[in-house]
PDB file of N, CA and C in Angstrom:
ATOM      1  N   UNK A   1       0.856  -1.173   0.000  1.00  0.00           N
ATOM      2  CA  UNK A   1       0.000   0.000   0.000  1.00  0.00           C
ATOM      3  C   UNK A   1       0.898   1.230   0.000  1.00  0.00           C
ATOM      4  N   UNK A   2       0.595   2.159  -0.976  1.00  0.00           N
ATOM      5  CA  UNK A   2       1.074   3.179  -0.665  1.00  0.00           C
ATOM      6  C   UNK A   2       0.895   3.962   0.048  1.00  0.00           C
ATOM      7  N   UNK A   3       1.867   5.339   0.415  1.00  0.00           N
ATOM      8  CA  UNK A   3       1.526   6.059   1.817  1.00  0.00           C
ATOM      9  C   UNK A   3       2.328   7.397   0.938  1.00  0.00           C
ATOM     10  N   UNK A   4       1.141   8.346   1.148  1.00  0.00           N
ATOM     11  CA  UNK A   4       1.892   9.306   1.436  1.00  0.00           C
ATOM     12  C   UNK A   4       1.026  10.276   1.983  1.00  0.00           C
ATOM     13  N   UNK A   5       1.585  11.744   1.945  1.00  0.00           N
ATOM     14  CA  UNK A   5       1.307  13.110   2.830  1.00  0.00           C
ATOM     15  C   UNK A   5       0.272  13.674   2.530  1.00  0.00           C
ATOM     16  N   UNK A   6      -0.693  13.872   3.622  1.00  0.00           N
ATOM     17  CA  UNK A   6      -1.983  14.739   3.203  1.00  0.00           C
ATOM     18  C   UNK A   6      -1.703  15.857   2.237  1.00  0.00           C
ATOM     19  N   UNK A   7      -0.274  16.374   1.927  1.00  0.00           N
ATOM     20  CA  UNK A   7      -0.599  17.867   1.505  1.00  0.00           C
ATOM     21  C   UNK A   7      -0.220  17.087  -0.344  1.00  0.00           C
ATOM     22  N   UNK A   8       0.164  15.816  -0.255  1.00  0.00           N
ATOM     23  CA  UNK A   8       0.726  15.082  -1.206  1.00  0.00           C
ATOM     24  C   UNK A   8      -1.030  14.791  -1.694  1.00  0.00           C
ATOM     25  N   UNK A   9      -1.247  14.425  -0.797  1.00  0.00           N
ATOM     26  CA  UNK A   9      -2.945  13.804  -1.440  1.00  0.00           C
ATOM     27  C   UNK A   9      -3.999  14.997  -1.928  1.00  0.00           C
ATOM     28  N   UNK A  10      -3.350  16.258  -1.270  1.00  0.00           N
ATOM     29  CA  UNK A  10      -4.664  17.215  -1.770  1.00  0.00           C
ATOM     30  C   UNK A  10      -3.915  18.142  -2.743  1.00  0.00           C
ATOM     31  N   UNK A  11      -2.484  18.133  -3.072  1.00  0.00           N
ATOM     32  CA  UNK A  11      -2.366  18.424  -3.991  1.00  0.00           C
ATOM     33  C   UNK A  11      -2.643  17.542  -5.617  1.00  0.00           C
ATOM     34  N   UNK A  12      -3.012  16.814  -5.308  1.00  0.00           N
ATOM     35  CA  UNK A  12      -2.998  15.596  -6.577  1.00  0.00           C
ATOM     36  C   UNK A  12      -3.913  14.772  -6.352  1.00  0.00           C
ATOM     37  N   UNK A  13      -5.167  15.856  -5.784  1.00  0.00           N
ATOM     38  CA  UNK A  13      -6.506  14.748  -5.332  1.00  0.00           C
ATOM     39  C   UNK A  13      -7.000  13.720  -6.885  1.00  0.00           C
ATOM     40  N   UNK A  14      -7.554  14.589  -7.993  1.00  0.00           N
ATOM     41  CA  UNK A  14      -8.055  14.316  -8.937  1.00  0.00           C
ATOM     42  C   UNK A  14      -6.589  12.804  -9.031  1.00  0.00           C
ATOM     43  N   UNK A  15      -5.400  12.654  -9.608  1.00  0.00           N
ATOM     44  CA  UNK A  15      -4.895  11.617  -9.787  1.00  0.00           C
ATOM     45  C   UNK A  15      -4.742  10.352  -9.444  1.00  0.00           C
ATOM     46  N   UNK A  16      -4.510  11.116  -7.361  1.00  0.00           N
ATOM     47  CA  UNK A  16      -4.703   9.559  -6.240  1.00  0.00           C
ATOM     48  C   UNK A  16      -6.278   8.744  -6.448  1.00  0.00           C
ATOM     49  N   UNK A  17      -6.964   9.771  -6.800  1.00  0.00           N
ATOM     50  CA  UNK A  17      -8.621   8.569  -6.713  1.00  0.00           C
ATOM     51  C   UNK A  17      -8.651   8.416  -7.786  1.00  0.00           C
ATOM     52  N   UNK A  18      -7.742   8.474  -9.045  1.00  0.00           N
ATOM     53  CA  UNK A  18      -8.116   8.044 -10.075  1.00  0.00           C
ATOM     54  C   UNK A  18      -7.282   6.482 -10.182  1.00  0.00           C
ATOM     55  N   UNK A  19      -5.979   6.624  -9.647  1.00  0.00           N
ATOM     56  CA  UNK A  19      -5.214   5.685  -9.293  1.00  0.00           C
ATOM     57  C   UNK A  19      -5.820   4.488  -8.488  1.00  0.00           C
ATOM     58  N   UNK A  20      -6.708   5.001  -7.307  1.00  0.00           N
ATOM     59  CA  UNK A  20      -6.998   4.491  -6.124  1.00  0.00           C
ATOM     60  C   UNK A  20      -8.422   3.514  -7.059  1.00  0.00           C
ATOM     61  N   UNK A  21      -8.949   3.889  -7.975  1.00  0.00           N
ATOM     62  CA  UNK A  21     -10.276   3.381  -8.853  1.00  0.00           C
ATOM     63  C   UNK A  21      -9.814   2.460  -9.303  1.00  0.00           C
ATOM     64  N   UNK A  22      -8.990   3.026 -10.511  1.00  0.00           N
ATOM     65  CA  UNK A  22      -8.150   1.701 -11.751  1.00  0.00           C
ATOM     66  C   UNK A  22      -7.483   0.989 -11.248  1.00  0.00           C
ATOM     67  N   UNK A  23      -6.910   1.029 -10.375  1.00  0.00           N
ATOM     68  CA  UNK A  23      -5.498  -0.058  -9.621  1.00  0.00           C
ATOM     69  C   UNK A  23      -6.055  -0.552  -8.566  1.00  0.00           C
ATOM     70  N   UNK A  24      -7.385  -0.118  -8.156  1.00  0.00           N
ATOM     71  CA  UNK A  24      -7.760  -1.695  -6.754  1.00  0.00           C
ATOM     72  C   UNK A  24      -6.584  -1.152  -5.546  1.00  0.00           C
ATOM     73  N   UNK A  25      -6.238  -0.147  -5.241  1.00  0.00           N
ATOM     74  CA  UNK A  25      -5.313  -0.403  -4.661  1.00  0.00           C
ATOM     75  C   UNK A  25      -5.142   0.818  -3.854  1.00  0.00           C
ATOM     76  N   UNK A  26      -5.217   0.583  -2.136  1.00  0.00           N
ATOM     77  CA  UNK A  26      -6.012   1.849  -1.697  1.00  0.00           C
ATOM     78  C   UNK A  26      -4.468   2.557  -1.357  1.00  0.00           C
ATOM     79  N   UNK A  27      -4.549   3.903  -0.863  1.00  0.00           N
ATOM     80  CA  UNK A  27      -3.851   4.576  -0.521  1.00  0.00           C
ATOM     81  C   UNK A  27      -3.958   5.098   1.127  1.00  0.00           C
ATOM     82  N   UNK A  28      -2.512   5.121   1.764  1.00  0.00           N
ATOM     83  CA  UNK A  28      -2.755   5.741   2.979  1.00  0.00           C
ATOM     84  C   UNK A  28      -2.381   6.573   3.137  1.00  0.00           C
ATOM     85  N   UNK A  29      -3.326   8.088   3.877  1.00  0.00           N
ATOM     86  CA  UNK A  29      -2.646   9.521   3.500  1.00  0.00           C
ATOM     87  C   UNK A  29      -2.680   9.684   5.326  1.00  0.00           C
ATOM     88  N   UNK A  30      -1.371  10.251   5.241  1.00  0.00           N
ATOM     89  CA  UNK A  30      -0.548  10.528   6.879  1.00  0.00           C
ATOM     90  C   UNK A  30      -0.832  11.995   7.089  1.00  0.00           C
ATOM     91  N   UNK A  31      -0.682  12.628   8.246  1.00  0.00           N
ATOM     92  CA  UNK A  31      -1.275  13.504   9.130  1.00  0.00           C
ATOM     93  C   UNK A  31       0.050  13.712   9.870  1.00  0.00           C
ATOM     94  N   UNK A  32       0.269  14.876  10.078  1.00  0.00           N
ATOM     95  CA  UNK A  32       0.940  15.327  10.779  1.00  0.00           C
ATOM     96  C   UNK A  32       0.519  15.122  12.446  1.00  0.00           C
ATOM     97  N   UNK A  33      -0.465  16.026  12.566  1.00  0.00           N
ATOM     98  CA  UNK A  33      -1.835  16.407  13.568  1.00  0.00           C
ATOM     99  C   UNK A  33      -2.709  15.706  13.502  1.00  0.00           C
ATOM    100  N   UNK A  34      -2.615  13.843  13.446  1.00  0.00           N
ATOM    101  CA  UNK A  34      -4.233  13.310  13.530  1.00  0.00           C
ATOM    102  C   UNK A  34      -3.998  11.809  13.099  1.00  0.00           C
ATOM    103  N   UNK A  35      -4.902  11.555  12.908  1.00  0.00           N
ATOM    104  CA  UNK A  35      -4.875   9.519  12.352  1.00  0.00           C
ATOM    105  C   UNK A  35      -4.423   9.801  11.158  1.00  0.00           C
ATOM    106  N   UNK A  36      -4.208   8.836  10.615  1.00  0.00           N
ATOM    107  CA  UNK A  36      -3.995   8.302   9.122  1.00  0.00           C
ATOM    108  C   UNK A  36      -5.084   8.031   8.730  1.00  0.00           C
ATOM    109  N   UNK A  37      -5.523   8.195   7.727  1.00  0.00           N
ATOM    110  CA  UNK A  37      -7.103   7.761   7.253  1.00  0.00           C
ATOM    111  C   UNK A  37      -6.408   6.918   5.781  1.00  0.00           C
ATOM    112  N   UNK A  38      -7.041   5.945   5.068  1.00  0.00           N
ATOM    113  CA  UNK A  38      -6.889   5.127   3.987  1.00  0.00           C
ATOM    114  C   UNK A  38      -8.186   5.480   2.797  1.00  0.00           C
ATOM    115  N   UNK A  39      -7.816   5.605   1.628  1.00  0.00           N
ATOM    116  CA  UNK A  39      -8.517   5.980   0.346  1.00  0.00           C
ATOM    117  C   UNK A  39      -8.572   4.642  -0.383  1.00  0.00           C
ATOM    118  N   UNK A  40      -9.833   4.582  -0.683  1.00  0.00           N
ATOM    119  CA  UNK A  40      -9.907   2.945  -1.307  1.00  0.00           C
ATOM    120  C   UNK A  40     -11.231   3.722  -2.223  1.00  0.00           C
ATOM    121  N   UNK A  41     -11.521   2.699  -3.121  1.00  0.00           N
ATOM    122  CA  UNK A  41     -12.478   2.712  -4.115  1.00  0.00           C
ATOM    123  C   UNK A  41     -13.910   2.244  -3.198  1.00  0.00           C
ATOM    124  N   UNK A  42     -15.047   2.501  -3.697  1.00  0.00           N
ATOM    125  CA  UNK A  42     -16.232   1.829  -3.314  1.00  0.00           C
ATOM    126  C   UNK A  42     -16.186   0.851  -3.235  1.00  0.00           C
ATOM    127  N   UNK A  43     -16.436   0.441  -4.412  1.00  0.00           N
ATOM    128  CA  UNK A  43     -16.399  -1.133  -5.024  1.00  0.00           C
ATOM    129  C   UNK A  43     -15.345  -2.035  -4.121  1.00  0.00           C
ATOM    130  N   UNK A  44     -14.533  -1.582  -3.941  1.00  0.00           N
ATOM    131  CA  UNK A  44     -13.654  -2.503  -3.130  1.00  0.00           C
ATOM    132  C   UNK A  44     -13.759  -2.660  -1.743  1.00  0.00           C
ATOM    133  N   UNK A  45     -14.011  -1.050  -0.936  1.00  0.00           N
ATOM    134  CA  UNK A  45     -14.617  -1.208   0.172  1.00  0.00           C
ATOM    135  C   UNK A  45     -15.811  -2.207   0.536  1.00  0.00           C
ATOM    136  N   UNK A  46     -16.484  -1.890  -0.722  1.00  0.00           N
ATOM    137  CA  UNK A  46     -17.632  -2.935  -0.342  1.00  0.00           C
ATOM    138  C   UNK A  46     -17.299  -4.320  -0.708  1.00  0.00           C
ATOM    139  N   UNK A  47     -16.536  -5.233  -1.473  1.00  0.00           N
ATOM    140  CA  UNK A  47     -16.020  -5.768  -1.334  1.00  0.00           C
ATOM    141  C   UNK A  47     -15.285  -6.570   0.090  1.00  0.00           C
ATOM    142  N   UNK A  48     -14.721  -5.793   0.842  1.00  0.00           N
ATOM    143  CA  UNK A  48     -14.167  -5.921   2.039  1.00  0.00           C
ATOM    144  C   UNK A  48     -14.943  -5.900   2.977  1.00  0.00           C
ATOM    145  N   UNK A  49     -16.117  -5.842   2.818  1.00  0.00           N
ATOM    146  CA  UNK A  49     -17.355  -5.267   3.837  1.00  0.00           C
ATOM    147  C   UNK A  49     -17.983  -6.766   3.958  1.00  0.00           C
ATOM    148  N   UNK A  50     -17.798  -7.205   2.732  1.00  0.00           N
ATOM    149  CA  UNK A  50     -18.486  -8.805   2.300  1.00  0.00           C
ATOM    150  C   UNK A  50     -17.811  -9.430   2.818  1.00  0.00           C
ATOM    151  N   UNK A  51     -16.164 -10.073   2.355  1.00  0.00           N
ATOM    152  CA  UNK A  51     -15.419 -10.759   2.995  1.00  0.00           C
ATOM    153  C   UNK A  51     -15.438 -10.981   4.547  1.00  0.00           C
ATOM    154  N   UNK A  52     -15.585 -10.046   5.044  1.00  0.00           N
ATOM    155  CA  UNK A  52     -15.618  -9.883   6.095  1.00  0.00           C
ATOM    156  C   UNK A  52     -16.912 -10.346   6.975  1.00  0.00           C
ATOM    157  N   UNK A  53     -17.697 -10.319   6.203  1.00  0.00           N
ATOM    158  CA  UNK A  53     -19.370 -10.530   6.634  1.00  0.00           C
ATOM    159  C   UNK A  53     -19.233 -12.364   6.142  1.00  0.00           C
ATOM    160  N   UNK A  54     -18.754 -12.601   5.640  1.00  0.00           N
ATOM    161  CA  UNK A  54     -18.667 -14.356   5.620  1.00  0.00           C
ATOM    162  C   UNK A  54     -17.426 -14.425   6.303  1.00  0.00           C
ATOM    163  N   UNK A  55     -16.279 -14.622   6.207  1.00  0.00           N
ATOM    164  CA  UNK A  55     -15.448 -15.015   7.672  1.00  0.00           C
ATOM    165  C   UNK A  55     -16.019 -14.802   9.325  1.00  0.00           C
ATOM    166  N   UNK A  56     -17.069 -13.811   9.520  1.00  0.00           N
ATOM    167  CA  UNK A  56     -17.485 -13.958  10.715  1.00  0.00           C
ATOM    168  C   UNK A  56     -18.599 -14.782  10.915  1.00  0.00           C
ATOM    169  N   UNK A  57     -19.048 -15.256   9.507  1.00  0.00           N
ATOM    170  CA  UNK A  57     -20.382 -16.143   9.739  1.00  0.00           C
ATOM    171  C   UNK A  57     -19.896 -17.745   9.866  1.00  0.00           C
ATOM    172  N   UNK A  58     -20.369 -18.256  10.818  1.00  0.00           N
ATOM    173  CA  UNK A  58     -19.823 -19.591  11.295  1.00  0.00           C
ATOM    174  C   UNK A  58     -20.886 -20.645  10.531  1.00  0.00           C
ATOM    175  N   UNK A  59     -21.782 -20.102  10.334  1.00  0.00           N
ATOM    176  CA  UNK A  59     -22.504 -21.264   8.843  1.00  0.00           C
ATOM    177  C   UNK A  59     -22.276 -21.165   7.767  1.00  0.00           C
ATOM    178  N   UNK A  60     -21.678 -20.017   6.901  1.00  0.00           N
ATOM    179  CA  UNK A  60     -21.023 -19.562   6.028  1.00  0.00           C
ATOM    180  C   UNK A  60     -19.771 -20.562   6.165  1.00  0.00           C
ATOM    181  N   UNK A  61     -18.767 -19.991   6.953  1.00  0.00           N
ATOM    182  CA  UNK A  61     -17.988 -20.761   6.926  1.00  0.00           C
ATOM    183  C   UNK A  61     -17.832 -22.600   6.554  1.00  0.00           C
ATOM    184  N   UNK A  62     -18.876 -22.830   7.219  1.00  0.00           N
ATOM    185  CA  UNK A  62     -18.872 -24.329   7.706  1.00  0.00           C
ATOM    186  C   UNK A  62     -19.777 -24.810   5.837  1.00  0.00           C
ATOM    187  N   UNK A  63     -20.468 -23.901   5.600  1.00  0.00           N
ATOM    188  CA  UNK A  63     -20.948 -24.345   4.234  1.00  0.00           C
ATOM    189  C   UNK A  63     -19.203 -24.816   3.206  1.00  0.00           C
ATOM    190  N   UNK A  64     -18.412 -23.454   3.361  1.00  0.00           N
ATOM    191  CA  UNK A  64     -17.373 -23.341   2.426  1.00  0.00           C
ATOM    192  C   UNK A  64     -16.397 -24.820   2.574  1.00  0.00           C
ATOM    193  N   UNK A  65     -15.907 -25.178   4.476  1.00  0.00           N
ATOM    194  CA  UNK A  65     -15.271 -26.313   4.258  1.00  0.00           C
ATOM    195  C   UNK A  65     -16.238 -27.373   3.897  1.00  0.00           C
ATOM    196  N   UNK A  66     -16.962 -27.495   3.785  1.00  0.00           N
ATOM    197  CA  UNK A  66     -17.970 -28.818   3.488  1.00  0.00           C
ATOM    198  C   UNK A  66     -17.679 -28.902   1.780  1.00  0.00           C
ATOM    199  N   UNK A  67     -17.919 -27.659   1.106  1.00  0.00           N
ATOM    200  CA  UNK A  67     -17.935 -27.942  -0.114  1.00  0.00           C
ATOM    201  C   UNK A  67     -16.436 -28.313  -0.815  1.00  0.00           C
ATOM    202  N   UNK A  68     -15.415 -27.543   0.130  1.00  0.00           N
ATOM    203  CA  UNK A  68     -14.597 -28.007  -0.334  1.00  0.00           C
ATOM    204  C   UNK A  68     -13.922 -29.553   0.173  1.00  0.00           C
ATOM    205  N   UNK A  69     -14.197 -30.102   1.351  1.00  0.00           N
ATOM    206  CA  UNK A  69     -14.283 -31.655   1.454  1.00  0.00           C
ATOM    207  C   UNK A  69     -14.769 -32.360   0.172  1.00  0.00           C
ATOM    208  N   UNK A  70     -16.058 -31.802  -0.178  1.00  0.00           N
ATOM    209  CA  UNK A  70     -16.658 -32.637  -0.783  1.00  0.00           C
ATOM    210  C   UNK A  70     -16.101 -32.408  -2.694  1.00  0.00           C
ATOM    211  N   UNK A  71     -15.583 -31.131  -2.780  1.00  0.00           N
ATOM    212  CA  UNK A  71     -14.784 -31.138  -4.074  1.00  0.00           C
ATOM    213  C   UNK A  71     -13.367 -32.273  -3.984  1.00  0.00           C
ATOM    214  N   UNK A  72     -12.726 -31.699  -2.988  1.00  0.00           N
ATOM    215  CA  UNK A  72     -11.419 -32.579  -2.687  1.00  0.00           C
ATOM    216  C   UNK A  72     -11.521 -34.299  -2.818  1.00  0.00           C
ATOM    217  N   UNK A  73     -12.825 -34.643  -2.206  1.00  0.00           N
ATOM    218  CA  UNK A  73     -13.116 -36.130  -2.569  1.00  0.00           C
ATOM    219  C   UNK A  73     -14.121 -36.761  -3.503  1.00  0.00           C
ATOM    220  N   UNK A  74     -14.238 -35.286  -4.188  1.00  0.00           N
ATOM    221  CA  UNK A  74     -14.753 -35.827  -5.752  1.00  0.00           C
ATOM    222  C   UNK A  74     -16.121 -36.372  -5.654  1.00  0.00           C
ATOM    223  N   UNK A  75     -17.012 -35.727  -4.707  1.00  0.00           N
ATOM    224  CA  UNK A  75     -18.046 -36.195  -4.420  1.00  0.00           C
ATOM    225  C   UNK A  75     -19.117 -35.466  -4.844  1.00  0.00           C
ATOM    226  N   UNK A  76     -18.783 -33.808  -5.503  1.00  0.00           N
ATOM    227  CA  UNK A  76     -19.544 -33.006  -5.853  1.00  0.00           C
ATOM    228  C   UNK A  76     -20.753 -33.184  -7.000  1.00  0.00           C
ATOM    229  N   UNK A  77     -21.256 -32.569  -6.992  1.00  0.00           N
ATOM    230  CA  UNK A  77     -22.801 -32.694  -8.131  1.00  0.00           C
ATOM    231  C   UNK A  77     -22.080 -32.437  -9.772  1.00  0.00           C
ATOM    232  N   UNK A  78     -22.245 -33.169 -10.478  1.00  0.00           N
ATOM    233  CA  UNK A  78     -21.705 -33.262 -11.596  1.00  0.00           C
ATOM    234  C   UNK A  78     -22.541 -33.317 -12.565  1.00  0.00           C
ATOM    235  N   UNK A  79     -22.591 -31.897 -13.538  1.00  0.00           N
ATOM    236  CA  UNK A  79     -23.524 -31.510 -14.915  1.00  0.00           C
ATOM    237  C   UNK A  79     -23.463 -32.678 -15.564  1.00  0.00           C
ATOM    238  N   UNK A  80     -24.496 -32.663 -16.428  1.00  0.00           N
ATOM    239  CA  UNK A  80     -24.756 -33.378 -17.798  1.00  0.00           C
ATOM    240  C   UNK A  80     -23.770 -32.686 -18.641  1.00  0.00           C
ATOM    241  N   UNK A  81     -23.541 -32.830 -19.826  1.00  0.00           N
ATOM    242  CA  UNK A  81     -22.866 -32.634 -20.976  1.00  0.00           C
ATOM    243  C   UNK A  81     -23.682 -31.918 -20.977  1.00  0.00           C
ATOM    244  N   UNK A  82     -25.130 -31.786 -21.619  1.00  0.00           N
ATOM    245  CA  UNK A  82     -25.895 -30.471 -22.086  1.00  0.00           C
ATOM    246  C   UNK A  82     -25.641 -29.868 -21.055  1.00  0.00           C
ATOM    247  N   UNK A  83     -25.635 -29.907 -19.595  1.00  0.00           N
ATOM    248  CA  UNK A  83     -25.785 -29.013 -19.053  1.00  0.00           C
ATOM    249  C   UNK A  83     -24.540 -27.952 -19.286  1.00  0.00           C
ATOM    250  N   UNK A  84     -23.364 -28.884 -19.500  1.00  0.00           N
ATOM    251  CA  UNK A  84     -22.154 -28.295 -19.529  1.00  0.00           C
ATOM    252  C   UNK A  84     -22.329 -27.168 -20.437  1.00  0.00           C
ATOM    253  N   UNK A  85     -23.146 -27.798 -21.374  1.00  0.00           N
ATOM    254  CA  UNK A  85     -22.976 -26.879 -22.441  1.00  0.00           C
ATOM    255  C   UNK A  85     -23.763 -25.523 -22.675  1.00  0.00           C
ATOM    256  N   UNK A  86     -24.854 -25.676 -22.137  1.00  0.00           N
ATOM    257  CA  UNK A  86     -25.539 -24.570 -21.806  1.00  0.00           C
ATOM    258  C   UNK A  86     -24.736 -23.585 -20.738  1.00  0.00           C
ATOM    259  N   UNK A  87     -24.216 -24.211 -19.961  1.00  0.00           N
ATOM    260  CA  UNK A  87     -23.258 -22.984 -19.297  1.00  0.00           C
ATOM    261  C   UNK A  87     -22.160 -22.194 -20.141  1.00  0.00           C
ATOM    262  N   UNK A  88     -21.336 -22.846 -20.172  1.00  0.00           N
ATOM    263  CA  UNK A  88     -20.411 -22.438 -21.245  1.00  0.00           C
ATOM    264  C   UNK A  88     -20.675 -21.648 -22.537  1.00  0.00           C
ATOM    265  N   UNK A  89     -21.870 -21.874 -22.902  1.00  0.00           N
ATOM    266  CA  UNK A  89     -22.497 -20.800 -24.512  1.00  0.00           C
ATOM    267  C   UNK A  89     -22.770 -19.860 -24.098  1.00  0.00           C
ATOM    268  N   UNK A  90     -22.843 -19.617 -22.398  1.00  0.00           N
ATOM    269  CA  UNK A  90     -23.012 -17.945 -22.124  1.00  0.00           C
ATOM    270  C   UNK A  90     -22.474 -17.140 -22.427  1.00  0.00           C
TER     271      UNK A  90
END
C-alpha cells in the first residue's frame, strides 16, 4: 500500500482517486496532527465489507469447508454434458 502526505494527497486529489479506482489499490494519506485515514475505491470497500461478513459467519464458513471436502473427494454434483454446455455458450 502506498503512503503518502496529506498535503501530497490534496495536492494531486483528482490523480490519487483516479489511481486508487483503476489499480484496486487503496492509498494511505498521513497527518501530521491526527490519524492516518486510507482511500480505497467503493467497489472494493464494499467488497471488504463482504469478505468480512462471511469469515465472521460460522454457517457460512462451515458451508465453504464442506464444499470443499466434498470437491477434494470428488463427491460433488456433476452436470450433464448439455448441461455443460448450456453454461459455457453464455
Amino acid at each position: 500500500m502506498n503512503s503518502i502526505s496529506v498535503n501530497q494527497f490534496r495536492d494531486n486529489l483528482k490523480a490519487y482517486v483516479e489511481q486508487t479506482v483503476s489499480e484496486h489499490e487503496p492509498i494511505k494519506v498521513t497527518r501530521r496532527a491526527g490519524d492516518d485515514f486510507i482511500v480505497m475505491s467503493a467497489d472494493d470497500w464494499e467488497r471488504e465489507q463482504e469478505t468480512i461478513h462471511v469469515l465472521q459467519s460460522s454457517n457460512l464458513m462451515k458451508q465453504i469447508v464442506e464444499s470443499m471436502n466434498t470437491h477434494k473427494n470428488n463427491k460433488g454434483y456433476k452436470p450433464t454434458k448439455e448441461q455443460l454446455n448450456e453454461i459455457t455458450s453464455l
